[in-house]
PDB file of N, CA and C in Angstrom:
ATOM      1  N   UNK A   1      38.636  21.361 -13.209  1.00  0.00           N
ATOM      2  CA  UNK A   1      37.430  22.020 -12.794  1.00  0.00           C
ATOM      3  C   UNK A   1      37.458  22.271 -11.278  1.00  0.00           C
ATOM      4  N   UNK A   2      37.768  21.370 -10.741  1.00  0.00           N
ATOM      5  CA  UNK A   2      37.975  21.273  -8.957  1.00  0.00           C
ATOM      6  C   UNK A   2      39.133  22.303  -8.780  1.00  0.00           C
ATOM      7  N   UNK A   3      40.248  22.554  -9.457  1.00  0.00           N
ATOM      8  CA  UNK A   3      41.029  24.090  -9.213  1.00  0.00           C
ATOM      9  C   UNK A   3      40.720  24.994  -9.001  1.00  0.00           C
ATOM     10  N   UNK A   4      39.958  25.017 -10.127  1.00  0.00           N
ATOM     11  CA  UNK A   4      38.604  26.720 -10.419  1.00  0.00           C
ATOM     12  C   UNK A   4      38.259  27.074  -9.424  1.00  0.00           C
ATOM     13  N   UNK A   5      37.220  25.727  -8.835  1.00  0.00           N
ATOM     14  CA  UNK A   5      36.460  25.678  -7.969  1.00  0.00           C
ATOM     15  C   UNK A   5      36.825  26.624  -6.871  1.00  0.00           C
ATOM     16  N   UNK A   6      37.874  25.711  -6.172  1.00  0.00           N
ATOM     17  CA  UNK A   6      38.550  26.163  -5.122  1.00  0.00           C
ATOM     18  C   UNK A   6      39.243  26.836  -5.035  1.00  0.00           C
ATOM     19  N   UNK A   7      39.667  27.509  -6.098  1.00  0.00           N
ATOM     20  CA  UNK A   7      40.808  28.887  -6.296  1.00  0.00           C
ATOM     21  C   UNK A   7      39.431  30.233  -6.348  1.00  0.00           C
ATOM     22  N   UNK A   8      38.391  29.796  -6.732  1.00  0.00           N
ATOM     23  CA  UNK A   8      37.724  31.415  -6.765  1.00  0.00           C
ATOM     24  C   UNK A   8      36.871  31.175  -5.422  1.00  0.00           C
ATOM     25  N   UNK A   9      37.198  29.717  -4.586  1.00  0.00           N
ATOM     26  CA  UNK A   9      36.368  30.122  -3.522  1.00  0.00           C
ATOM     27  C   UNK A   9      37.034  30.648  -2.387  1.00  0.00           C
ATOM     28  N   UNK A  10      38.539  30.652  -2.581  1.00  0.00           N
ATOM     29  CA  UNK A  10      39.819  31.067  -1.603  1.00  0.00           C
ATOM     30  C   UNK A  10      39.847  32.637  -2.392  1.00  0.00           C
ATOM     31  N   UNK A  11      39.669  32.911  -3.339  1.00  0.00           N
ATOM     32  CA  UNK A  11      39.234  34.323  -3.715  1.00  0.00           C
ATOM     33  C   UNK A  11      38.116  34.818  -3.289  1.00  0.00           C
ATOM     34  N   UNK A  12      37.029  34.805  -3.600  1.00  0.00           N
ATOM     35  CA  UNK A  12      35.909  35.658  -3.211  1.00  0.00           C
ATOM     36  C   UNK A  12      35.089  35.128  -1.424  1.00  0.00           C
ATOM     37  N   UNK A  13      36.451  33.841  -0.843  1.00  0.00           N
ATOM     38  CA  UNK A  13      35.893  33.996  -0.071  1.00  0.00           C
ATOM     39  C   UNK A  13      34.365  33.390   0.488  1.00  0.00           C
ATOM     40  N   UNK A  14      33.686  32.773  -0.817  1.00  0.00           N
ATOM     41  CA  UNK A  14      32.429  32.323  -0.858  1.00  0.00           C
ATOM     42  C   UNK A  14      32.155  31.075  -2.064  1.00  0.00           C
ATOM     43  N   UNK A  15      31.324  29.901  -1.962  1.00  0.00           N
ATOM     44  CA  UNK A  15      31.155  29.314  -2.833  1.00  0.00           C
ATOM     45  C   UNK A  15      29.520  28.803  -3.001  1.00  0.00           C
ATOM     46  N   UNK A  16      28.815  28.236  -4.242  1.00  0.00           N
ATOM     47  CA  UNK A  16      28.026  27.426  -4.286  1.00  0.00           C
ATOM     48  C   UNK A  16      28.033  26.500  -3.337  1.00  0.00           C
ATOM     49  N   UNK A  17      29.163  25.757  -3.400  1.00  0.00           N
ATOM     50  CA  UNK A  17      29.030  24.743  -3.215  1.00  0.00           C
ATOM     51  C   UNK A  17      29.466  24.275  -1.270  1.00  0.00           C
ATOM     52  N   UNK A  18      28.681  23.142  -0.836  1.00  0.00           N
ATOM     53  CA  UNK A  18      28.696  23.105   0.719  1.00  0.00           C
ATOM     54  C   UNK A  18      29.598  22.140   0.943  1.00  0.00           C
ATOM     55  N   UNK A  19      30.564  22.293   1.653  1.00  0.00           N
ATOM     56  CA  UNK A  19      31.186  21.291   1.870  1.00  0.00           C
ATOM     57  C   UNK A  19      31.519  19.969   2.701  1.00  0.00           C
ATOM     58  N   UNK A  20      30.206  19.564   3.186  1.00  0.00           N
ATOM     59  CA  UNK A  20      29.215  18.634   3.211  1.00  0.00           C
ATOM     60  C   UNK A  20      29.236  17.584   2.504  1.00  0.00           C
ATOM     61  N   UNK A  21      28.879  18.258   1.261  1.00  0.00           N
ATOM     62  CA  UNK A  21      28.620  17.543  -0.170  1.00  0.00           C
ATOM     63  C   UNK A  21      29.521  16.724  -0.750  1.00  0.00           C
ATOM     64  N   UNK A  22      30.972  18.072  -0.948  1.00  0.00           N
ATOM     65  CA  UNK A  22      31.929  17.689  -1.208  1.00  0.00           C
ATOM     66  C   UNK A  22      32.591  16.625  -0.682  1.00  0.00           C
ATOM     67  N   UNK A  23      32.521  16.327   0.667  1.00  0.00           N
ATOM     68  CA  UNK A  23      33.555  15.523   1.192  1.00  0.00           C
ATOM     69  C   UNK A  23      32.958  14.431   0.711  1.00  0.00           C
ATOM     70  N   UNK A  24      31.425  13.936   0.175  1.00  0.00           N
ATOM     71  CA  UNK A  24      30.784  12.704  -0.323  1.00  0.00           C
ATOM     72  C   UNK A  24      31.422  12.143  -1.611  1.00  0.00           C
ATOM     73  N   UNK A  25      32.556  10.804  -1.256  1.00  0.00           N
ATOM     74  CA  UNK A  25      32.781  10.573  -2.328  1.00  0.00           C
ATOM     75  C   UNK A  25      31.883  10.313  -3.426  1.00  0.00           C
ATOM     76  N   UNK A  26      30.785  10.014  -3.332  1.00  0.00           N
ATOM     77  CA  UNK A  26      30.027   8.893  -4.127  1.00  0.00           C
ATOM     78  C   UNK A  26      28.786  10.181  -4.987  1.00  0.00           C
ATOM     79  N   UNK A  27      28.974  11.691  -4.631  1.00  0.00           N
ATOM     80  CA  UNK A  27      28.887  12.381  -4.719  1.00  0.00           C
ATOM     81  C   UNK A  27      29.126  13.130  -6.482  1.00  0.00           C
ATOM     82  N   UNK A  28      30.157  12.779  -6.836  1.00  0.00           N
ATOM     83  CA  UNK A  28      30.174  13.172  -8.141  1.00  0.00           C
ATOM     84  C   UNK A  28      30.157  11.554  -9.095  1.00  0.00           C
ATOM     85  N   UNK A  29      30.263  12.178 -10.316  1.00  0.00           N
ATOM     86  CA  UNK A  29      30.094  11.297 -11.183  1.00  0.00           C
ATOM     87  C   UNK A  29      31.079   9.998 -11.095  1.00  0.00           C
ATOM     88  N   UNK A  30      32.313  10.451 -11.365  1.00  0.00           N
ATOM     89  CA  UNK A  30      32.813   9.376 -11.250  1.00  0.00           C
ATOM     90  C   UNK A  30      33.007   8.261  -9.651  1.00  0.00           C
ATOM     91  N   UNK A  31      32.439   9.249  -8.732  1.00  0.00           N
ATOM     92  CA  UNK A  31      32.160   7.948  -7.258  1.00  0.00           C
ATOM     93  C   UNK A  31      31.246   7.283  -7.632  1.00  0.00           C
ATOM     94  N   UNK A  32      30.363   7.844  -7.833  1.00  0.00           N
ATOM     95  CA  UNK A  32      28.878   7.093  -8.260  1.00  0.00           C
ATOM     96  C   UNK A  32      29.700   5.595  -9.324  1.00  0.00           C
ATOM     97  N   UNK A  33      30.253   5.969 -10.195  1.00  0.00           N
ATOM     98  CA  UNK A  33      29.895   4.713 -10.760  1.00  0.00           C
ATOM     99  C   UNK A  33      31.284   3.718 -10.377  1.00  0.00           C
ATOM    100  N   UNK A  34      32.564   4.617  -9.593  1.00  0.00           N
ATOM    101  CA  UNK A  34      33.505   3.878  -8.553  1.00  0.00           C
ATOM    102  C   UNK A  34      32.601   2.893  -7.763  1.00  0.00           C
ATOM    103  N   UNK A  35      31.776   3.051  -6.955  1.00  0.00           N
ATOM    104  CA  UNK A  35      30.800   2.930  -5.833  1.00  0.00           C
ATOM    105  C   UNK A  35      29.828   1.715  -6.617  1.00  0.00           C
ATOM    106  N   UNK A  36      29.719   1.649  -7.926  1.00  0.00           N
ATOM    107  CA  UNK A  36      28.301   1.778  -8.421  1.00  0.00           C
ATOM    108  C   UNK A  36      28.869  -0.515  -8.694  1.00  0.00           C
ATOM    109  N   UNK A  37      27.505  -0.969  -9.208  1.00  0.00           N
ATOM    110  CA  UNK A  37      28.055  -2.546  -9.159  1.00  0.00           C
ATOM    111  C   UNK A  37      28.229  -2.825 -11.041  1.00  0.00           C
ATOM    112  N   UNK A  38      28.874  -1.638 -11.559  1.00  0.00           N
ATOM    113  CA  UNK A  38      28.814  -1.913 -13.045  1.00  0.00           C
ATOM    114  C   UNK A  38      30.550  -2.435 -12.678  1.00  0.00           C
ATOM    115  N   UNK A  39      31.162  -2.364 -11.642  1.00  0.00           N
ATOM    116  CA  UNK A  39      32.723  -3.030 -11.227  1.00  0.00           C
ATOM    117  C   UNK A  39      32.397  -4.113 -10.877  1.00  0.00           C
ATOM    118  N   UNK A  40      33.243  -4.994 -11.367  1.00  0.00           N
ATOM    119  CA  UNK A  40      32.921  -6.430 -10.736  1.00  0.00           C
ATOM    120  C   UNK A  40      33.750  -7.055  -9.592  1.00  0.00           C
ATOM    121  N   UNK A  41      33.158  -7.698  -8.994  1.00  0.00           N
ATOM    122  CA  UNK A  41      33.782  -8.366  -7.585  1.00  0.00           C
ATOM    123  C   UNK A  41      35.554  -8.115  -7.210  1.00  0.00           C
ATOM    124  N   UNK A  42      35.612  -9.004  -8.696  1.00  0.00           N
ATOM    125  CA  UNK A  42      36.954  -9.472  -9.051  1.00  0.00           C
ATOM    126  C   UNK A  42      38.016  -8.180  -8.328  1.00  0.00           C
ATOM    127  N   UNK A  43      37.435  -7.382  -9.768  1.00  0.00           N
ATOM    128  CA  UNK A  43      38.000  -6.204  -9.645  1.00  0.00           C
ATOM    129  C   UNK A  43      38.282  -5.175  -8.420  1.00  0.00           C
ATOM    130  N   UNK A  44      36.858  -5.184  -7.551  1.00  0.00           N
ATOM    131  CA  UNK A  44      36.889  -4.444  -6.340  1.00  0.00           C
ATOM    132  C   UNK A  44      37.502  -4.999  -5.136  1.00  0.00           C
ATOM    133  N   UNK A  45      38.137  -6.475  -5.270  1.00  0.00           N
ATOM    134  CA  UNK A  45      38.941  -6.996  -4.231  1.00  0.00           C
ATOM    135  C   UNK A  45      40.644  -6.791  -4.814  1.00  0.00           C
ATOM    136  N   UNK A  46      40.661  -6.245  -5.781  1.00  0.00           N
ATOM    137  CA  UNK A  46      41.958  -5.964  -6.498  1.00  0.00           C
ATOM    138  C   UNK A  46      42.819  -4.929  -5.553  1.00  0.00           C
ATOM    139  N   UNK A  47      43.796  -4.861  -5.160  1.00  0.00           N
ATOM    140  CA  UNK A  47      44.921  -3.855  -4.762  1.00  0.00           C
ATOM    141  C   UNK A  47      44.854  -2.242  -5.425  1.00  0.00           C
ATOM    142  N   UNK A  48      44.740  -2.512  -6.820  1.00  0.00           N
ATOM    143  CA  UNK A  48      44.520  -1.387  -7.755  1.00  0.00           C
ATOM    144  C   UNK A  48      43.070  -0.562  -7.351  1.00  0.00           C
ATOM    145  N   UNK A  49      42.235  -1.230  -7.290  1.00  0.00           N
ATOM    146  CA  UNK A  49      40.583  -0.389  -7.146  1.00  0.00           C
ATOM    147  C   UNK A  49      40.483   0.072  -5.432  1.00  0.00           C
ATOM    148  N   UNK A  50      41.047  -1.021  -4.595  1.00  0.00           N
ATOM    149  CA  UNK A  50      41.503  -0.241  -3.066  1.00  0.00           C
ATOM    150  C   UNK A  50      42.262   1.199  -3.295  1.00  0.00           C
ATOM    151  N   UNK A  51      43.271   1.256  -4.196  1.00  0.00           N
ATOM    152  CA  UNK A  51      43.954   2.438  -3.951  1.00  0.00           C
ATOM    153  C   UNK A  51      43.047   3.525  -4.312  1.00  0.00           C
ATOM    154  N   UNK A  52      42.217   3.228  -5.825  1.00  0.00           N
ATOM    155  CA  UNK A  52      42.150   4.297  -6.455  1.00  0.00           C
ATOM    156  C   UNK A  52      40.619   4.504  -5.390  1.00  0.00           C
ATOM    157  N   UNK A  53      39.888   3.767  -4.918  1.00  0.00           N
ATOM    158  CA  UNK A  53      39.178   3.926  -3.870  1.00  0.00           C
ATOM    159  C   UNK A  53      39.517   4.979  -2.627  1.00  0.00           C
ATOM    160  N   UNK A  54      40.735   4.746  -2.310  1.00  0.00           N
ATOM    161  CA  UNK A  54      41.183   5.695  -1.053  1.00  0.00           C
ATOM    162  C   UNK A  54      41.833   6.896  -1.392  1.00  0.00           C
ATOM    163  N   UNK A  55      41.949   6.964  -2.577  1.00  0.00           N
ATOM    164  CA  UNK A  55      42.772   7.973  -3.255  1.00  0.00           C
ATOM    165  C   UNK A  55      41.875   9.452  -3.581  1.00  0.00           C
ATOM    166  N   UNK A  56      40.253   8.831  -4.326  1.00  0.00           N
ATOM    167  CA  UNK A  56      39.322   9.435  -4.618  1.00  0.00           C
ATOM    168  C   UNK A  56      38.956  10.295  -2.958  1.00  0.00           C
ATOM    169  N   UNK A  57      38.741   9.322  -2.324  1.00  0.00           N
ATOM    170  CA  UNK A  57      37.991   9.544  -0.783  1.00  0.00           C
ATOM    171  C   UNK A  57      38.826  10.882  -0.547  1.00  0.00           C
ATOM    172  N   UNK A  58      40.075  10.333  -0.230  1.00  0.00           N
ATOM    173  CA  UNK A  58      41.019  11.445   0.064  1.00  0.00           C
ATOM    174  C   UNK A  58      41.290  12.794  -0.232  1.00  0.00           C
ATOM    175  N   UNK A  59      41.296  12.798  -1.889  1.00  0.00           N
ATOM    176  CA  UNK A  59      40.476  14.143  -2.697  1.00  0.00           C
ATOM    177  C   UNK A  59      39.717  14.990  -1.693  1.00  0.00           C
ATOM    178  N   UNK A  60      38.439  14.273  -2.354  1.00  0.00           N
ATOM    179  CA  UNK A  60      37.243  14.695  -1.451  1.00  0.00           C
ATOM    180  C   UNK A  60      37.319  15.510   0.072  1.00  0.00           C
ATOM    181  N   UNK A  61      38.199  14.627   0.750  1.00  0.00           N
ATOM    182  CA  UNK A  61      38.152  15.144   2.041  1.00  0.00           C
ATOM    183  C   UNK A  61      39.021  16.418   2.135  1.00  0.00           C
ATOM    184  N   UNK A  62      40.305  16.441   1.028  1.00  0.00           N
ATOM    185  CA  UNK A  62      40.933  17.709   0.709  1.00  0.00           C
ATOM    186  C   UNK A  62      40.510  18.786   0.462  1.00  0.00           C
ATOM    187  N   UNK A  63      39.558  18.292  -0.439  1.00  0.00           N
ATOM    188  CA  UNK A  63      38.665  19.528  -1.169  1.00  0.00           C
ATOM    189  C   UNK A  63      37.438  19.870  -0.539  1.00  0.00           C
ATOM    190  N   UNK A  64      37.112  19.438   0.330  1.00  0.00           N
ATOM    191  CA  UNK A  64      36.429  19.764   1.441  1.00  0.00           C
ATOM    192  C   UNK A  64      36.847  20.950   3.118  1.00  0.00           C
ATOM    193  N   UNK A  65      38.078  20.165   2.816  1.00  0.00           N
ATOM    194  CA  UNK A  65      38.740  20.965   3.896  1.00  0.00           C
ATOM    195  C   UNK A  65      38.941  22.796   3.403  1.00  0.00           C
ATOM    196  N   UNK A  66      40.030  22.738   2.073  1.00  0.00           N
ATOM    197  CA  UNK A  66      39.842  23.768   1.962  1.00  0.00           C
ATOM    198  C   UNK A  66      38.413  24.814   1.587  1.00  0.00           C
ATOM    199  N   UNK A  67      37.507  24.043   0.991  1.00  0.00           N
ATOM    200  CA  UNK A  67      36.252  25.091   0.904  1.00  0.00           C
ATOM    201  C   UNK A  67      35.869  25.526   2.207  1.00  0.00           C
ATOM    202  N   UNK A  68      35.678  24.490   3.431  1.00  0.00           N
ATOM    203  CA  UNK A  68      35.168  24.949   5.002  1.00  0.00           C
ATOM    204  C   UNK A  68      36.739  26.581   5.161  1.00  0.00           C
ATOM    205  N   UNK A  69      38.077  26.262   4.795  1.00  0.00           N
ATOM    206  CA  UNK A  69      39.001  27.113   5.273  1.00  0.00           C
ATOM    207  C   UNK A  69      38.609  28.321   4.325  1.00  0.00           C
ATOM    208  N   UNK A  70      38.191  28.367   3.014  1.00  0.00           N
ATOM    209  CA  UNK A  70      38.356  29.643   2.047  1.00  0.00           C
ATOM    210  C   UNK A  70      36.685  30.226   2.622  1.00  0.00           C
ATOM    211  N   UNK A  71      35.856  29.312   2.959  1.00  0.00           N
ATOM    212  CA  UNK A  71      34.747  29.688   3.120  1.00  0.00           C
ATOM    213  C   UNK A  71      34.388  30.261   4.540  1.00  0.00           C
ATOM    214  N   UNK A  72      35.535  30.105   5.417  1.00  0.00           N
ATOM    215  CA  UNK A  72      35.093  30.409   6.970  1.00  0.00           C
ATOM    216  C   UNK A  72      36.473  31.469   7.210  1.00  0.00           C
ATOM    217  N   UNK A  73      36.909  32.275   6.131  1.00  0.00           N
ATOM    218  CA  UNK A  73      37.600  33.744   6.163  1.00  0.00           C
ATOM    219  C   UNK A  73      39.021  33.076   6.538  1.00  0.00           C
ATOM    220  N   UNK A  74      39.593  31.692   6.170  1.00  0.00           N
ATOM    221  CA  UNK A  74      40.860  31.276   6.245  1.00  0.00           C
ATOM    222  C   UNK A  74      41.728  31.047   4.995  1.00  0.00           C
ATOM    223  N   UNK A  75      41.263  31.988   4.170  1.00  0.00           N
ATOM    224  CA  UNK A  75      42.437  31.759   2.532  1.00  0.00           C
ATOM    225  C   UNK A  75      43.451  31.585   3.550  1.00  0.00           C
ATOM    226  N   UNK A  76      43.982  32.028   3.538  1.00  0.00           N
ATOM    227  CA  UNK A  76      45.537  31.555   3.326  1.00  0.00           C
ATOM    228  C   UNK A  76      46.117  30.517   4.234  1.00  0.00           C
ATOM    229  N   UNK A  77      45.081  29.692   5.083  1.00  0.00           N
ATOM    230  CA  UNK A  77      45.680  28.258   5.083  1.00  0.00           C
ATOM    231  C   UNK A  77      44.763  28.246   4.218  1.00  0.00           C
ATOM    232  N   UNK A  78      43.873  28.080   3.673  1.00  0.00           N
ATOM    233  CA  UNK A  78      43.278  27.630   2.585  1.00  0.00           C
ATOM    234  C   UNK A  78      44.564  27.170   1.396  1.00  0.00           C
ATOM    235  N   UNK A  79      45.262  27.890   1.117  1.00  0.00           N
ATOM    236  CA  UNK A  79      46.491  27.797   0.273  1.00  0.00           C
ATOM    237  C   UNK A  79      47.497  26.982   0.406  1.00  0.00           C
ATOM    238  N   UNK A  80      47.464  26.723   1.703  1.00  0.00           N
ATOM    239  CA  UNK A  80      48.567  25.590   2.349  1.00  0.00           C
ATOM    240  C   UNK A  80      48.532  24.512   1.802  1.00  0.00           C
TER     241      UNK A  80
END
């Protein structure tokens, strides 16, 4: 869905969506409940939930970057 996203916003140049928003991990569904205390302690001091923690973030900040580049007349670093 996040391809789409960002492939018709490096096309037309324009999106819904602000990328603001986007860079908020905690922002879509699955941060919210990454973020959320239905994980237990255990688990969130684990090696495994750090990664997939910084991994998500990282996304985010990707997919952020390119909407500000497709959205501020830079497709083609947008594409980079």
């Amino acid at each position: 869905m996040w391809t789409l996203r960002l492939k018709t916003a490096i096309k037309i140049g324009k999106s819904g969506l602000d990328p603001k928003d986007v860079r908020c991990d905690e922002g879509c569904n699955f941060g919210r409940w990454l973020h959320s205390d239905e994980i237990d302690k255990t688990t969130r001091s684990g090696s495994p939930y750090k990664v997939i923690l910084r991994l998500h973030s990282e996304f985010h900040d990707c997919a952020a970057d390119v909407l500000e580049l497709a959205t501020g007349g830079q497709a083609p670093r947008a594409t980079e």
